[in-house]
Protein backbone atom coordinates (compact mmCIF):
# COMPACT_ATOMS: atom_id res chain seq x y z
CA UNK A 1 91.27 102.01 70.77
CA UNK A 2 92.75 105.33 72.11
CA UNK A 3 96.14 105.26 73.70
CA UNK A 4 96.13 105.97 77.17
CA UNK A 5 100.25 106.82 76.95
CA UNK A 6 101.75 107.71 73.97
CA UNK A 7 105.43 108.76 73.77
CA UNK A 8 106.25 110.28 70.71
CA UNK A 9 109.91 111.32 69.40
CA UNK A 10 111.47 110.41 72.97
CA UNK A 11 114.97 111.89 73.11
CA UNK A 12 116.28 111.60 76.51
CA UNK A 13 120.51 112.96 76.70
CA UNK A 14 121.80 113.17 80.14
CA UNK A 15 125.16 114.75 78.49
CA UNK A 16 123.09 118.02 78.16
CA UNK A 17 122.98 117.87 82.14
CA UNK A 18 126.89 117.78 82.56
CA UNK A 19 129.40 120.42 82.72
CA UNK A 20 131.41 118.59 80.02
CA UNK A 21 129.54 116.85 77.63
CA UNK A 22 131.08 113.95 76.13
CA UNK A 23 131.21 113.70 71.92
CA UNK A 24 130.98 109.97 71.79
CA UNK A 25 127.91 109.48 74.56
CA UNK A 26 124.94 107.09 73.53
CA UNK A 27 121.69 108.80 74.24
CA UNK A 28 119.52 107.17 76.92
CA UNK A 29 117.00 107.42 74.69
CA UNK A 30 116.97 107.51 70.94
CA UNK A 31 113.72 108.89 69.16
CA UNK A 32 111.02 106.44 70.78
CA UNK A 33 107.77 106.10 69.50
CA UNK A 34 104.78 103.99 71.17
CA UNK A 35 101.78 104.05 72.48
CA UNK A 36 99.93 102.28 75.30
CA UNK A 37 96.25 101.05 75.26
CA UNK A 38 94.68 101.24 78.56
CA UNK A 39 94.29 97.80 79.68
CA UNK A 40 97.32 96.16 78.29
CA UNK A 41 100.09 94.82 80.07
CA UNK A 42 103.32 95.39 78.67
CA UNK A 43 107.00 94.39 80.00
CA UNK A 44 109.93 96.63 78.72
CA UNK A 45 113.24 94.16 78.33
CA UNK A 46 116.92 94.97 77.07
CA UNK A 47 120.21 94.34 78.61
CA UNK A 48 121.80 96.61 81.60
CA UNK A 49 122.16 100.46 80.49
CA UNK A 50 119.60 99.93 77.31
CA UNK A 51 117.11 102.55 78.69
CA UNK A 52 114.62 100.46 80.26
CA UNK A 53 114.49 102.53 83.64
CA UNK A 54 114.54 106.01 81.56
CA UNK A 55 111.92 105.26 79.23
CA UNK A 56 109.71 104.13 82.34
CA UNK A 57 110.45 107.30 84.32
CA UNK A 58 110.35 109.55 80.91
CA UNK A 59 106.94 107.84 80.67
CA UNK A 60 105.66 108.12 84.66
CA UNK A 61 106.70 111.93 84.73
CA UNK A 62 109.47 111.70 87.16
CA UNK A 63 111.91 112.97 84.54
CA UNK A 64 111.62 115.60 81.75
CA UNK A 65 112.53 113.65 78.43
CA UNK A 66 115.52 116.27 76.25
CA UNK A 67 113.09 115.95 73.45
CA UNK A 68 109.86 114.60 72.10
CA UNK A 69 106.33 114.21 74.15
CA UNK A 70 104.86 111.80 76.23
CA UNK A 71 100.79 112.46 76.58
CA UNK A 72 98.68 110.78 79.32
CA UNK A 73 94.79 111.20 78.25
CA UNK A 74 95.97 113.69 75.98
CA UNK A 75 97.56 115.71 78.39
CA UNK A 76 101.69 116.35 77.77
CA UNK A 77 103.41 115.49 81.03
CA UNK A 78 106.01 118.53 79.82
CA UNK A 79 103.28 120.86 79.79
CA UNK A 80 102.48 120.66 83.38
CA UNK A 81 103.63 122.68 86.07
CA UNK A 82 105.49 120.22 88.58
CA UNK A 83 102.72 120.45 91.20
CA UNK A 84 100.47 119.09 88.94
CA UNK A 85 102.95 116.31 86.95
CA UNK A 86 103.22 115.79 91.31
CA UNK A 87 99.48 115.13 91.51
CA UNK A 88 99.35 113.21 88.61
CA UNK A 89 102.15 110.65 89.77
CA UNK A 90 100.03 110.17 93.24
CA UNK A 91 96.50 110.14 91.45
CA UNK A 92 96.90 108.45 88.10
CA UNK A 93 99.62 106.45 88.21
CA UNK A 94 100.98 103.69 90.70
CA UNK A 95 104.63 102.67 91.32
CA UNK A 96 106.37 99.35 92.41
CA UNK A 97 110.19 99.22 92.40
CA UNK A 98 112.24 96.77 93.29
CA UNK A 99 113.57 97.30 96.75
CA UNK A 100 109.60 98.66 97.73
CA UNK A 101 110.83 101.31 98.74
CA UNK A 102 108.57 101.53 102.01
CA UNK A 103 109.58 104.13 104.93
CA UNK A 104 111.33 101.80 107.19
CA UNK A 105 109.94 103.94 110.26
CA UNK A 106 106.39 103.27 109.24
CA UNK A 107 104.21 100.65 109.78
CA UNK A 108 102.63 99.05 106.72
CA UNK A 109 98.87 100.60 106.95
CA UNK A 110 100.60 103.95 107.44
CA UNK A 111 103.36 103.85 104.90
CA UNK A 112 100.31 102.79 102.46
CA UNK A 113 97.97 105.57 103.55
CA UNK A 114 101.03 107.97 103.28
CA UNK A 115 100.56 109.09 99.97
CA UNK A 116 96.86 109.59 100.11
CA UNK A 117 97.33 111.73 103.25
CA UNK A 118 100.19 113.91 100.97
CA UNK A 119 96.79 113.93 98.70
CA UNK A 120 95.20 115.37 100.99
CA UNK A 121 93.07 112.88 102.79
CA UNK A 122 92.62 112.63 106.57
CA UNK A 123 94.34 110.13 108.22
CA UNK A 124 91.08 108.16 108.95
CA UNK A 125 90.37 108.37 105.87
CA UNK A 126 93.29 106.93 104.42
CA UNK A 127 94.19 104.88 107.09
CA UNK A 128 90.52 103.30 106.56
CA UNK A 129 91.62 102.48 102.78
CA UNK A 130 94.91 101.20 103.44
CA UNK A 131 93.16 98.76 105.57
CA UNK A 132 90.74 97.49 102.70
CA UNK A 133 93.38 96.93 100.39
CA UNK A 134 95.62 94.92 103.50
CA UNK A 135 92.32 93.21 103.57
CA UNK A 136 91.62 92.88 99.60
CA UNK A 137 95.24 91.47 99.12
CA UNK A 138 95.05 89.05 102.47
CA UNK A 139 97.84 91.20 104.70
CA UNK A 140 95.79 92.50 107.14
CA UNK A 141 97.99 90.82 109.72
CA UNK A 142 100.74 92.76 108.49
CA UNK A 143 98.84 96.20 109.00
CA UNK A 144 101.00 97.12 112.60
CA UNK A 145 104.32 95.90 111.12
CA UNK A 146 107.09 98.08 109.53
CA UNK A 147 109.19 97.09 107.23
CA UNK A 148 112.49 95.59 108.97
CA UNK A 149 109.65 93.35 110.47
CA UNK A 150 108.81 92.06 107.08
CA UNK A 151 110.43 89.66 104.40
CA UNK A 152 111.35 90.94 101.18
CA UNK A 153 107.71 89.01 99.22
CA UNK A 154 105.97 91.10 101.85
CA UNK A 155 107.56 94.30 101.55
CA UNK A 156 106.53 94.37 97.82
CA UNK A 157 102.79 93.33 98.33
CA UNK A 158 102.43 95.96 100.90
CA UNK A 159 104.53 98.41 98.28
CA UNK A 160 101.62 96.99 95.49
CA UNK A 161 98.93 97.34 98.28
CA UNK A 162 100.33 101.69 98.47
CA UNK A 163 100.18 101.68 94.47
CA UNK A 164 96.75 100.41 94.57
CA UNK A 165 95.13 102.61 97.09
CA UNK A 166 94.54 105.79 95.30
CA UNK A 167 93.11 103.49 92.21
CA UNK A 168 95.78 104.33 89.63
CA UNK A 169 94.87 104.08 85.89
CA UNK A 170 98.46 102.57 85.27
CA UNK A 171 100.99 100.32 87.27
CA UNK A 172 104.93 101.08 86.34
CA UNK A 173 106.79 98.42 88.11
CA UNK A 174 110.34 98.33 87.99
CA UNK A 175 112.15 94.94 87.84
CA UNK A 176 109.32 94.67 90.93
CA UNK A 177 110.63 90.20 91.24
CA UNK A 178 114.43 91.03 91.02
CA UNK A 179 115.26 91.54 95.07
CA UNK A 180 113.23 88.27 95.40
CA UNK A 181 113.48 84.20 95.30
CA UNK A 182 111.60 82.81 92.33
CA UNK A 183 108.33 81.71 94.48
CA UNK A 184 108.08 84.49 96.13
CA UNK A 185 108.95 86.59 92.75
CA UNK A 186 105.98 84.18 91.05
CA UNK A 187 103.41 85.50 93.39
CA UNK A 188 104.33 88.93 93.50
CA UNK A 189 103.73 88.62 89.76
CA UNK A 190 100.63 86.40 89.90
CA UNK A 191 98.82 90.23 91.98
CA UNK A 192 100.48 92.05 89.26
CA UNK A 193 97.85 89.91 86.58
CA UNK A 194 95.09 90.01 88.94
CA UNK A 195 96.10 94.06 88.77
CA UNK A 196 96.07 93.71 85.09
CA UNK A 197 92.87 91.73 84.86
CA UNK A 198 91.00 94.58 87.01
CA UNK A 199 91.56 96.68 83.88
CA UNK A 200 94.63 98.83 85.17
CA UNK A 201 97.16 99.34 82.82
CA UNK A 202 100.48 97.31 83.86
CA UNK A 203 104.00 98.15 82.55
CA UNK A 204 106.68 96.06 83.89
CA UNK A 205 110.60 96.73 83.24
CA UNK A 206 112.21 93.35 83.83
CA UNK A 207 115.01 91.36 82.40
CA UNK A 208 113.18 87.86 83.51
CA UNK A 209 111.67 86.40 80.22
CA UNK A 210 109.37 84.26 81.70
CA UNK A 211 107.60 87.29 83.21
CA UNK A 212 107.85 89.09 79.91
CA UNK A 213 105.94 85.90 78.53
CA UNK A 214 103.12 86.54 81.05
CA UNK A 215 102.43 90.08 79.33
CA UNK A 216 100.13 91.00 76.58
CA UNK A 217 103.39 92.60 74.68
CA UNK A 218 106.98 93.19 75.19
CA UNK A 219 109.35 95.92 74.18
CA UNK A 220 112.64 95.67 73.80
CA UNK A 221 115.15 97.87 73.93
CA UNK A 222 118.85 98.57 72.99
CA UNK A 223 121.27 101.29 73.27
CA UNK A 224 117.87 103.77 73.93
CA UNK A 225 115.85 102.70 71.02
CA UNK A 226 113.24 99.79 70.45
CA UNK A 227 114.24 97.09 68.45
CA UNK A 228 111.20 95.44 69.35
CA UNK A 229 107.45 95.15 69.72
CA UNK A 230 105.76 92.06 70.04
């Protein structure tokens, strides 16, 4: 099966970025090679500073990797201008993090249709799809709310409800159950399978094994390079 991501020769060093580089510095990431079938769910593990975050943002496009590719559909994220590696991060690709990240202002139908009006959708338009997904993931009484309103379980299903909306090939969640209790963390995870099981392509960064046991793989990382893929 083709790869739908596929990072190849992944060098990320932030000591390039510095005005005085340091000799000794580890590399956030060190020459990482894998791919990503669409479909799978994968959880990226490793202890605090191991590169977890980087490869995951190397991977979504937010940041340039030093060195080496990273191809979505055969396209190479470092190839495109930033309007369109922009585009791509609002059409193909859907993000959960683990404060939510919602626009405290906002109410939750609006701070999901947000990035499908930045799109370029109408504001009917993606109010009226915000509104099926409250529906489709049972928060429609949530809709007028904003976030201060909220507790922290719903915050993240309305921040999984904004990654949904524009139908995302892939899910990058990052440690999405860490800001949460451990039921509430449970059934944040239990939408990220039903997410999975849709046929959307779910990678998780978390240091929890029990959710890493819940994935078809896990990757794990030290000092920026994986030590292992299972």
């Amino acid at each position: 099966m083709e790869h739908i991501l596929q990072a190849t020769d992944l060098v990320m060093d932030y000591s390039t970025q510095q005005a005085t580089p340091n000799a000794t510095h580890m590399l956030a990431l060190n020459h990482v090679d894998f791919g990503i079938q669409a479909g799978e769910s994968i959880a990226v593990m490793g202890p605090s500073g191991s590169g977890k975050s980087t490869l995951l943002h190397a991977l979504a496009g937010i940041i340039t990797p030093t060195a080496g590719n990273v191809m979505f559909r055969g396209a190479n994220l470092a190839r495109l201008s930033d309007a369109d590696r922009t585009k791509l991060r609002r059409s193909a690709f859907g993000f959960v993090f683990q404060s939510g990240q919602l626009l405290p202002e906002l109410p939750a139908i609006e701070n999901i249709a947000l990035p499908m009006m930045l799109g370029g959708a109408s504001y009917q338009q993606a109010t009226d799809t915000a509104m099926l997904w409250l529906e489709r993931l049972g928060l429609r009484q949530l809709a007028q709310q904003r976030p201060g309103e909220m507790s922290g379980g719903q915050m993240q299903r309305i921040a999984i409800a904004r990654a949904l909306a524009a139908q995302p090939a892939v899910i990058f969640a990052d440690e999405p159950t860490g800001a949460l209790d451990q039921k509430t963390g449970h059934e944040v995870l239990e939408l990220l399978k039903e997410i999975n099981k849709s046929g959307k392509t779910v990678i998780i960064v978390t240091h929890d094994e029990g959710i890493a046991k819940m994935t078809d793989r896990i990757i794990t990382i030290s000092d920026g390079k994986i030590v292992g893929d299972n």
